[in-house]
N, C-alpha and C. Protein backbone atom coordinates (compact mmCIF):
# COMPACT_ATOMS: atom_id res chain seq x y z
N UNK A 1 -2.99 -23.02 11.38
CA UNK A 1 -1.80 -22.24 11.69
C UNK A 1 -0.72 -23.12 12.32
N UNK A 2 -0.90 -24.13 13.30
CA UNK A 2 -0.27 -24.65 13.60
C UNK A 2 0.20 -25.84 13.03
N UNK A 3 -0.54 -26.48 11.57
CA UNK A 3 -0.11 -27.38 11.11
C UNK A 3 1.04 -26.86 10.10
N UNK A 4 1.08 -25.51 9.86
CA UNK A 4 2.01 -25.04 8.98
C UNK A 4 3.65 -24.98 9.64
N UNK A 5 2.96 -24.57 11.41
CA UNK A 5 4.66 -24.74 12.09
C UNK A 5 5.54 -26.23 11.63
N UNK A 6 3.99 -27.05 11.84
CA UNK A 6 4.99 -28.52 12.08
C UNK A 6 5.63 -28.87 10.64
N UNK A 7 4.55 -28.56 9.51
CA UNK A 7 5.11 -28.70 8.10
C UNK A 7 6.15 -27.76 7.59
N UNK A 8 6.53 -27.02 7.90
CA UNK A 8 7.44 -25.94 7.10
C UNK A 8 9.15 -26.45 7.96
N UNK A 9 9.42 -26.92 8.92
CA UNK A 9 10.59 -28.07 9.23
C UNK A 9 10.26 -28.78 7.83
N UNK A 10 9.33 -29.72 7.77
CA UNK A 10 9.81 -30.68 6.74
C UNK A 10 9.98 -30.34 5.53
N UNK A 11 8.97 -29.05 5.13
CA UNK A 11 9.47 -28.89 3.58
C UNK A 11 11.01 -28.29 3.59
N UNK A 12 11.55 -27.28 4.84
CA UNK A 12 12.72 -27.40 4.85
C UNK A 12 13.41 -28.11 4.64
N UNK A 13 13.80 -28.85 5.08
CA UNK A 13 14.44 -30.30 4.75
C UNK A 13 14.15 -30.82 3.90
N UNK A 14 13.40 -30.99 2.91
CA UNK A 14 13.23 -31.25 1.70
C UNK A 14 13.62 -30.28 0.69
N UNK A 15 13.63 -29.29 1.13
CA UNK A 15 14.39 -28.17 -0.13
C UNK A 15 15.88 -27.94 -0.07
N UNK A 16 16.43 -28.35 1.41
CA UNK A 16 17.77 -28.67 1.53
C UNK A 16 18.38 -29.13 0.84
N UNK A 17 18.23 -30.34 0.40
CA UNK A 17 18.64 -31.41 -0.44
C UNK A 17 18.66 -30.77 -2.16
N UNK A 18 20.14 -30.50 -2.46
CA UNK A 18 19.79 -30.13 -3.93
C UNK A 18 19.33 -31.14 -4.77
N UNK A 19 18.99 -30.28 -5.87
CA UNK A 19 18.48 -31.56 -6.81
C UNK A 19 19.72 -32.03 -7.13
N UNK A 20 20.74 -31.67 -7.59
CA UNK A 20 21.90 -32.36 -8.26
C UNK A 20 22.44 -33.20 -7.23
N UNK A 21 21.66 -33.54 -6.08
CA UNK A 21 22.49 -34.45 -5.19
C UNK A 21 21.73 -35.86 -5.50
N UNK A 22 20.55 -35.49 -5.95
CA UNK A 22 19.56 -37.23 -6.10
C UNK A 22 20.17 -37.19 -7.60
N UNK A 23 21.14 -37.23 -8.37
CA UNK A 23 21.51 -37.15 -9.88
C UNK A 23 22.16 -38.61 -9.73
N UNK A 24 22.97 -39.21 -8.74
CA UNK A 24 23.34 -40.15 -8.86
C UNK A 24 22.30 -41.30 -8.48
N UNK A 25 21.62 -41.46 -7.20
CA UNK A 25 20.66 -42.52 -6.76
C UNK A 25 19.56 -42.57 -8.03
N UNK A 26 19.43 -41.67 -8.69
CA UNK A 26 18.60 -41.83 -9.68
C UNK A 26 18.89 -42.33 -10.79
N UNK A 27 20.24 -42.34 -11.57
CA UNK A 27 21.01 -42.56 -12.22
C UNK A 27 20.96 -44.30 -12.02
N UNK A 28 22.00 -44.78 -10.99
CA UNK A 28 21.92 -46.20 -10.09
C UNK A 28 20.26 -46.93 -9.93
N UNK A 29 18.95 -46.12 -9.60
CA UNK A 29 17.94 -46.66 -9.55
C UNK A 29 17.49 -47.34 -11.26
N UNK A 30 17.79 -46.26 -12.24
CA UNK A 30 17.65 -46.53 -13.52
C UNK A 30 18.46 -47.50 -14.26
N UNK A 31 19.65 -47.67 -13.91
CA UNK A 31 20.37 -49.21 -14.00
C UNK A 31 20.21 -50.30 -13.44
N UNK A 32 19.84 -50.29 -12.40
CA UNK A 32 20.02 -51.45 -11.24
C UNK A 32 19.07 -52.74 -12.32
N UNK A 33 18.09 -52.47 -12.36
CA UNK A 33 17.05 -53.63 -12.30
C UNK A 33 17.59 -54.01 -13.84
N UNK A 34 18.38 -53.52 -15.30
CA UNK A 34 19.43 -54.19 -16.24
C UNK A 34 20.14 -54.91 -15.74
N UNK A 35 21.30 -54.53 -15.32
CA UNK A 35 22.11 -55.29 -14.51
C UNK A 35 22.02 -56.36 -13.47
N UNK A 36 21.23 -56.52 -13.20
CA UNK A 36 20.41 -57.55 -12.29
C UNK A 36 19.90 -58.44 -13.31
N UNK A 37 19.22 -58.40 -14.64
CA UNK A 37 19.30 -59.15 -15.37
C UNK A 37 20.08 -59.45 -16.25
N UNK A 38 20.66 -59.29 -16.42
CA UNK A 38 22.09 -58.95 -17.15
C UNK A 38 22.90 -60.05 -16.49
N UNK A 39 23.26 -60.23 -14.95
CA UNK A 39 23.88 -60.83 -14.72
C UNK A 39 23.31 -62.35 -14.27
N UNK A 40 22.07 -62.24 -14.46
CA UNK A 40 21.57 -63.72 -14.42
C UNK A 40 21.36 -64.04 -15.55
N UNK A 41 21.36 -63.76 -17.27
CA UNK A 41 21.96 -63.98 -18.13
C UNK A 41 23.37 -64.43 -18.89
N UNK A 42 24.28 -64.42 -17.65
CA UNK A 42 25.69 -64.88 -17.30
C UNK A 42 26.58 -63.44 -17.92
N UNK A 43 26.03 -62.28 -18.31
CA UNK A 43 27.23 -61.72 -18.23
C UNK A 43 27.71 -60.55 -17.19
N UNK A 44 27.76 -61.68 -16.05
CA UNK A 44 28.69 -60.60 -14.66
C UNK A 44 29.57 -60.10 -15.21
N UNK A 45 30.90 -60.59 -15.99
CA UNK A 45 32.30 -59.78 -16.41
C UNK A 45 32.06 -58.22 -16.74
N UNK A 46 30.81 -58.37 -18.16
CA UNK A 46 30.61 -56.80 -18.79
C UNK A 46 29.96 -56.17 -17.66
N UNK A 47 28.75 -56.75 -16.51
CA UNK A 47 28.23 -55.95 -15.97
C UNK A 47 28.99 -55.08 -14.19
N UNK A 48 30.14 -56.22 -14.70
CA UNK A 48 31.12 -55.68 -13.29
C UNK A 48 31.80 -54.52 -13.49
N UNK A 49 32.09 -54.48 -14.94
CA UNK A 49 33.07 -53.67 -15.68
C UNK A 49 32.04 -52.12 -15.78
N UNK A 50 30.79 -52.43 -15.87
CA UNK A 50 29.74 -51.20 -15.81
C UNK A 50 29.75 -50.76 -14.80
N UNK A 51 29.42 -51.63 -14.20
CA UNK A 51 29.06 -50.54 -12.48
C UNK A 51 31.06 -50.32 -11.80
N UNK A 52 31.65 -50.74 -12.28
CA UNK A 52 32.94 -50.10 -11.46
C UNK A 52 33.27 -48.85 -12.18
N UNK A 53 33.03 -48.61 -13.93
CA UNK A 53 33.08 -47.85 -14.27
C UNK A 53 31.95 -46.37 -13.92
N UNK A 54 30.91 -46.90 -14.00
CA UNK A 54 29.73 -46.12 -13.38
C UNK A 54 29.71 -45.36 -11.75
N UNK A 55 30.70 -46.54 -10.90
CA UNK A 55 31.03 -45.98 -9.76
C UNK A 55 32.21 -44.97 -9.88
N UNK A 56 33.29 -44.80 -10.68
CA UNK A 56 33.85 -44.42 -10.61
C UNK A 56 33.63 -42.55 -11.33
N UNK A 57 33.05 -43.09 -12.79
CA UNK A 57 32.34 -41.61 -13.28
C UNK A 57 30.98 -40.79 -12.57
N UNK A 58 30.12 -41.55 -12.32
CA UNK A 58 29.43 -40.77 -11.69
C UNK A 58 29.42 -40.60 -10.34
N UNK A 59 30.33 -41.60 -9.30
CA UNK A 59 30.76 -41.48 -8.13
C UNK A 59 30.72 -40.12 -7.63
N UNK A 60 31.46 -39.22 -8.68
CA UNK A 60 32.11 -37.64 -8.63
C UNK A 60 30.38 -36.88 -8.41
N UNK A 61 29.36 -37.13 -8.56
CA UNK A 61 28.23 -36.62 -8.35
C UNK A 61 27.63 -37.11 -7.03
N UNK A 62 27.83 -37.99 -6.21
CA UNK A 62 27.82 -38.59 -5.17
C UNK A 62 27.40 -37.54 -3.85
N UNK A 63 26.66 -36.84 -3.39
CA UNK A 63 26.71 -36.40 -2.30
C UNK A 63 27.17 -37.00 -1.06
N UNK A 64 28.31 -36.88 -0.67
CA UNK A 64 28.71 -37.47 0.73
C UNK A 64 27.53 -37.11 2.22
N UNK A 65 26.91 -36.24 1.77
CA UNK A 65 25.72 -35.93 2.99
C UNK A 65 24.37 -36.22 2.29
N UNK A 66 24.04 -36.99 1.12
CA UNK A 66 22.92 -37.16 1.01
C UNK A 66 23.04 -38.79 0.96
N UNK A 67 21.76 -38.94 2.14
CA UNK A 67 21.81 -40.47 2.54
C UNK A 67 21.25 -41.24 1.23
N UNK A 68 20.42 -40.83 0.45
CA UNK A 68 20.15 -41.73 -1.05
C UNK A 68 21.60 -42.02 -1.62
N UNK A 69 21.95 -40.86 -2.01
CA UNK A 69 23.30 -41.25 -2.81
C UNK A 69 24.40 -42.32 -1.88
N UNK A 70 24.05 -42.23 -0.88
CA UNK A 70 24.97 -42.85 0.10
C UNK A 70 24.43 -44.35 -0.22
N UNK A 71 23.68 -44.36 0.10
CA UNK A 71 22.42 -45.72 0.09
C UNK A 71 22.80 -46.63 -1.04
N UNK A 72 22.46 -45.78 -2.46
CA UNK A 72 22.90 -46.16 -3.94
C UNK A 72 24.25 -46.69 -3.94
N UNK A 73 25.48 -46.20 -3.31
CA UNK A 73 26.93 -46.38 -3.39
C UNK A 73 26.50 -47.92 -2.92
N UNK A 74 26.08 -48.32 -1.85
CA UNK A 74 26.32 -49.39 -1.04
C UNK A 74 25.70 -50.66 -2.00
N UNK A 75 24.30 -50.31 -2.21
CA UNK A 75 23.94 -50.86 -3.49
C UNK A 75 24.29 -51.45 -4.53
N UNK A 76 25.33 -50.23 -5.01
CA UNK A 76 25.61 -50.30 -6.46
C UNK A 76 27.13 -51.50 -6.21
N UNK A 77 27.75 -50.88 -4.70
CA UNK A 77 28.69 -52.09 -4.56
C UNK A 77 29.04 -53.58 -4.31
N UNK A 78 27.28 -53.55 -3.38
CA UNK A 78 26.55 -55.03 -3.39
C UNK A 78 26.36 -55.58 -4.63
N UNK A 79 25.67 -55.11 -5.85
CA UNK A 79 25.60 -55.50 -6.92
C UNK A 79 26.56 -55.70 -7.87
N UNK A 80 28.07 -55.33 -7.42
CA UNK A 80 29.49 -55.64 -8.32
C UNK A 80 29.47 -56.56 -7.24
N UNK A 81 29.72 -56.82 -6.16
CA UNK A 81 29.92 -58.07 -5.41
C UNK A 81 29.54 -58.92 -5.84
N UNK A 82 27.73 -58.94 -6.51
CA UNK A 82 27.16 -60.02 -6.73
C UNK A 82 27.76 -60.83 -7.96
N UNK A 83 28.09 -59.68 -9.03
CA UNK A 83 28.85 -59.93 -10.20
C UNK A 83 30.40 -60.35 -10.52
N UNK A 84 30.93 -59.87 -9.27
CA UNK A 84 31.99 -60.90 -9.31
C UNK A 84 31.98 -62.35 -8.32
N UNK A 85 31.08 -62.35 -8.23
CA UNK A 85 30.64 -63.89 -7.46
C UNK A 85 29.89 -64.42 -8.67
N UNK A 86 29.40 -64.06 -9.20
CA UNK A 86 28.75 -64.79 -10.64
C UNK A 86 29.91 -65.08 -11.59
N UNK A 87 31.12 -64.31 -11.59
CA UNK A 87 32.10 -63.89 -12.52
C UNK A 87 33.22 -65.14 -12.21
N UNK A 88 33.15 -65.68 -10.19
CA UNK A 88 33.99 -66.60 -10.09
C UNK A 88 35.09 -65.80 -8.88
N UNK A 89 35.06 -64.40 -8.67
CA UNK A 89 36.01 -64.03 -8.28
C UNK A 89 36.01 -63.54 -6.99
N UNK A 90 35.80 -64.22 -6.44
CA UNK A 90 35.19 -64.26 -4.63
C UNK A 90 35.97 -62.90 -4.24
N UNK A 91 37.76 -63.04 -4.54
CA UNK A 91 38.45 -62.10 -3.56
C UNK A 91 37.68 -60.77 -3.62
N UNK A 92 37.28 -60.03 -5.13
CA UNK A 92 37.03 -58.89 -5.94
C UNK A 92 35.46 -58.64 -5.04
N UNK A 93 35.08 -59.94 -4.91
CA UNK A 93 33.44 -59.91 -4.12
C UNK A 93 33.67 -59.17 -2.89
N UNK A 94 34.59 -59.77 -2.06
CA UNK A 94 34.56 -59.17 -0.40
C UNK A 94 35.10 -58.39 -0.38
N UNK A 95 35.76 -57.72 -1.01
CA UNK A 95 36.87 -55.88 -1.01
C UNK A 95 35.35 -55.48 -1.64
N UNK A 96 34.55 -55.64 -2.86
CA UNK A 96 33.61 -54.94 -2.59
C UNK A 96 32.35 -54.88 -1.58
N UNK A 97 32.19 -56.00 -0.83
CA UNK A 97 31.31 -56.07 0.30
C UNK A 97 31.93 -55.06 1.33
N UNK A 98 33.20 -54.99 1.69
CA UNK A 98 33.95 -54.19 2.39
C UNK A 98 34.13 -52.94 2.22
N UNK A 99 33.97 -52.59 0.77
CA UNK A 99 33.79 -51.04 0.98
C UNK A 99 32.32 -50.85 0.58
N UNK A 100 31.47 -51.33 0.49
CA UNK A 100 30.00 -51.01 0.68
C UNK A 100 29.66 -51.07 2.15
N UNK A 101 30.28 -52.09 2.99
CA UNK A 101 30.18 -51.97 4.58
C UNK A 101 30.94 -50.73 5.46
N UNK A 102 31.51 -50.38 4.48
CA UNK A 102 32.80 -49.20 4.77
C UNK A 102 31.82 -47.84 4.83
N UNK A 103 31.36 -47.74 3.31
CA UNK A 103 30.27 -46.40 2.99
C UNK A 103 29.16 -46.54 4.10
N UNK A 104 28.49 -47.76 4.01
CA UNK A 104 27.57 -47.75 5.13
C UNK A 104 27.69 -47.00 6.24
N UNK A 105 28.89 -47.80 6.39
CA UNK A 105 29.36 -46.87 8.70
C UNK A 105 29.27 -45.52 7.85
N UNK A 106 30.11 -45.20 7.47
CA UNK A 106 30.24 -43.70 6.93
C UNK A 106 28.68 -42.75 7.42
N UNK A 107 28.05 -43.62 6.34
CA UNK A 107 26.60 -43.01 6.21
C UNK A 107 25.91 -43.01 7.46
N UNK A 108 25.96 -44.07 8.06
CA UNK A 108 25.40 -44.05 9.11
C UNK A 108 25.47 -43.43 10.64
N UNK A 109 26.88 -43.24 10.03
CA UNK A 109 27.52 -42.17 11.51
C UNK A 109 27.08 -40.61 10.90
N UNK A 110 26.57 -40.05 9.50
CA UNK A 110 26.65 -38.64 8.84
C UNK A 110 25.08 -38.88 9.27
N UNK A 111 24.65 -39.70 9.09
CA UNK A 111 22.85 -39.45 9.90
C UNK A 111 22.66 -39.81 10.54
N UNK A 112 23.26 -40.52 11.63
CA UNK A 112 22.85 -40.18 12.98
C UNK A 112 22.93 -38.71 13.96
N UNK A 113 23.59 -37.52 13.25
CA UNK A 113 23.89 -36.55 14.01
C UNK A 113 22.58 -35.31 13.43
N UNK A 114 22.70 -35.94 12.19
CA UNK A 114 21.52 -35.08 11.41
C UNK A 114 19.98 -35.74 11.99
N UNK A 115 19.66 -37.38 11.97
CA UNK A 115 18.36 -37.59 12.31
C UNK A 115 18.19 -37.31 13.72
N UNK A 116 19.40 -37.36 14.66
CA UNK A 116 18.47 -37.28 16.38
C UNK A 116 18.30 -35.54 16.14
N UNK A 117 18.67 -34.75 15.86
CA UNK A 117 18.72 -33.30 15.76
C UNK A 117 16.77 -33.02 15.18
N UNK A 118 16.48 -33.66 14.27
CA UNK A 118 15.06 -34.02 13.23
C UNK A 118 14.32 -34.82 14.67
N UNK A 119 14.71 -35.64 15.18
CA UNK A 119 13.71 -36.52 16.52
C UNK A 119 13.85 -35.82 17.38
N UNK A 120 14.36 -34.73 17.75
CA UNK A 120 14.78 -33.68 18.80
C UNK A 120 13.74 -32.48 18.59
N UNK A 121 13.65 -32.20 17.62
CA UNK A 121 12.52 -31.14 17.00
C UNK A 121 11.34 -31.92 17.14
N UNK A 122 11.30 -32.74 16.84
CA UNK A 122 10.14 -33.38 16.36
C UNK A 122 9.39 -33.89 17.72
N UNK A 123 10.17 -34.15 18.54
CA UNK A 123 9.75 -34.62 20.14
C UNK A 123 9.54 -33.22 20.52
N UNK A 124 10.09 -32.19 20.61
CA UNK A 124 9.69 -30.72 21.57
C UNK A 124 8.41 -30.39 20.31
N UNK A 125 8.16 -30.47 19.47
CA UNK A 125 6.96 -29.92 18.77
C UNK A 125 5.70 -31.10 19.16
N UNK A 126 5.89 -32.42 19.52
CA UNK A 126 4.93 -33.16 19.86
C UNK A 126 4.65 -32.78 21.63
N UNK A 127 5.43 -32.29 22.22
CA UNK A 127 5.27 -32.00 23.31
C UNK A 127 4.77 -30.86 23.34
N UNK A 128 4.52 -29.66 22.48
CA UNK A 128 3.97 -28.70 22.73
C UNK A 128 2.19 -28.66 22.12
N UNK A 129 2.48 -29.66 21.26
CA UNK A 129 1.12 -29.63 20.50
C UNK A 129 0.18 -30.98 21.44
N UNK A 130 0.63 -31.21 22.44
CA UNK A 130 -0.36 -32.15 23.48
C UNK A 130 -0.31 -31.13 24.55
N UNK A 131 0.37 -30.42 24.53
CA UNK A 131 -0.32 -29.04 25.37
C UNK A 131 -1.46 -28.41 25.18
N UNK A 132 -0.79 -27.82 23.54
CA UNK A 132 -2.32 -27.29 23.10
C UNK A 132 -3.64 -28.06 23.08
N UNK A 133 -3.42 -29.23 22.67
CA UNK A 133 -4.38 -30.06 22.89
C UNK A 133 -5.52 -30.49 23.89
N UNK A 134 -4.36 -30.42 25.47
CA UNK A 134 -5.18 -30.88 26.34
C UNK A 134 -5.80 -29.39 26.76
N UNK A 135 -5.03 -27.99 26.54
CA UNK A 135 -6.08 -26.91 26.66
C UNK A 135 -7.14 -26.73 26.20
N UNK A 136 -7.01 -27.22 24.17
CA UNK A 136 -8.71 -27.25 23.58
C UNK A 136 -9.08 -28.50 24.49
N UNK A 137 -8.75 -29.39 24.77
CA UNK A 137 -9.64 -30.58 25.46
C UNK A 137 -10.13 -29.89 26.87
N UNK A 138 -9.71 -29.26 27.57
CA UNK A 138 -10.26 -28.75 28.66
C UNK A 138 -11.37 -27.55 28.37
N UNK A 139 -10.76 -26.83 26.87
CA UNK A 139 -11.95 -25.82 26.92
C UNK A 139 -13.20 -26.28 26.64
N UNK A 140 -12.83 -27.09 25.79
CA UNK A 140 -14.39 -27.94 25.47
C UNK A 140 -15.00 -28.94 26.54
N UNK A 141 -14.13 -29.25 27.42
CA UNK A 141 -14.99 -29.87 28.64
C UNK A 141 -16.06 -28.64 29.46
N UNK A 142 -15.56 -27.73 29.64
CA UNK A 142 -15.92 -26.06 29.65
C UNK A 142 -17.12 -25.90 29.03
N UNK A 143 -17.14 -25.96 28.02
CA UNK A 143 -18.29 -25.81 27.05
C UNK A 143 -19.13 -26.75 27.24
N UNK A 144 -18.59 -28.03 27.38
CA UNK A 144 -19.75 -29.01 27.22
C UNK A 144 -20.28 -29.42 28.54
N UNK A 145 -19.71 -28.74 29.48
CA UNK A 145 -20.28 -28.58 30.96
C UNK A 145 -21.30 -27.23 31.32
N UNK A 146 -20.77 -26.26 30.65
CA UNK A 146 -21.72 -25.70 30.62
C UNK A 146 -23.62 -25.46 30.16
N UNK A 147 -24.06 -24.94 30.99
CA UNK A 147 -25.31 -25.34 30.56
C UNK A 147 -26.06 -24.65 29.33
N UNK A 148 -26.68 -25.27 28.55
CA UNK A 148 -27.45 -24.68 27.11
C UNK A 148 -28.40 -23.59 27.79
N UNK A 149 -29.08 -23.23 26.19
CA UNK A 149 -29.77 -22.45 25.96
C UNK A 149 -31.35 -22.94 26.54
N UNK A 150 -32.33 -21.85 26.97
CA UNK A 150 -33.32 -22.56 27.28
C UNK A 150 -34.51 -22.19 26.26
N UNK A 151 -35.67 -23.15 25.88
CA UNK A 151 -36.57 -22.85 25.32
C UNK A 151 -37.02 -21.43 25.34
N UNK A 152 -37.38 -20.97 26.39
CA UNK A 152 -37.72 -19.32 25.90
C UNK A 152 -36.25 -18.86 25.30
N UNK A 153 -35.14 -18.99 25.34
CA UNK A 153 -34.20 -18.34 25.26
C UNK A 153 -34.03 -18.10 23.47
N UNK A 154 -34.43 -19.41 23.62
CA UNK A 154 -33.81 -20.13 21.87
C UNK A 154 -35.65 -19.65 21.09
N UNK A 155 -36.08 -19.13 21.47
CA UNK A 155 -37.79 -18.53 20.59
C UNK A 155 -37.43 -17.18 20.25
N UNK A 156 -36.01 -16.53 21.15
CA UNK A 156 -36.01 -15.15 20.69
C UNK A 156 -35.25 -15.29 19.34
């Protein structure tokens, strides 16, 4: 009964999250590891031209509150960085390091208000369940202080 209190927070939070919000990190997970070879094959130009285009069309699916999709953006902008540093074009590299460092803060300031709120629950439910705990631990000191059954007792 009580493992259902602590689990039904998390499946909450897991059903929160629409599906159409993991449409992009999933999308970005399914490209990444092409493009990564792709551009150690020497063609950064076409694969810069993919992911800016890719950022830009599927960007629009992007959940601004879901930290994957957030995650993926930063990713996907590290990996045009990488490609215009393969490509030769340093400036195009650090405006995209800069707005992948940009999304980051973003992200990181949108979950920090959401995760201490999740460590806040999660600390008052660990504090109540070492309550319960040390009560079964005391009842069973109870029990196991108490004295057994005796041979005639245990023949009936």
């Amino acid at each position: 009964m009580r493992l259902r209190a602590l689990l039904l927070p998390a499946l909450t939070l897991t059903l929160a999250v629409p599906a159409r919000a993991q449409v992009f990190a999933d999308a970005f997970n399914g490209k990444r590891d092409g493009w990564e070879m792709r551009i150690k094959r020497g063609e950064a130009p076409a694969v810069r031209q993919e992911i800016e285009t890719f950022l830009t069309v599927q960007g629009a699916n992007a959940s601004p509150s879901y930290y994957g999709d957030q995650h993926a953006i930063v990713g996907a902008r590290g990996l045009e960085a990488r490609a215009c540093v393969a490509s030769g074009d340093w400036e195009a590299a650090l405006v995209n390091l800069q707005k992948a460092a940009a999304t980051a803060g973003d992200n990181l300031t949108a979950t920090e208000a959401s995760f201490a709120k999740g460590r806040a629950d999660h600390a008052e439910k660990l504090t109540l369940w070492k309550g319960e705990l040390a009560d079964a631990q005391a009842k069973l000191d109870q029990l196991t202080a108490a004295p057994g059954l005796t041979e005639d007792q245990m023949k009936l």
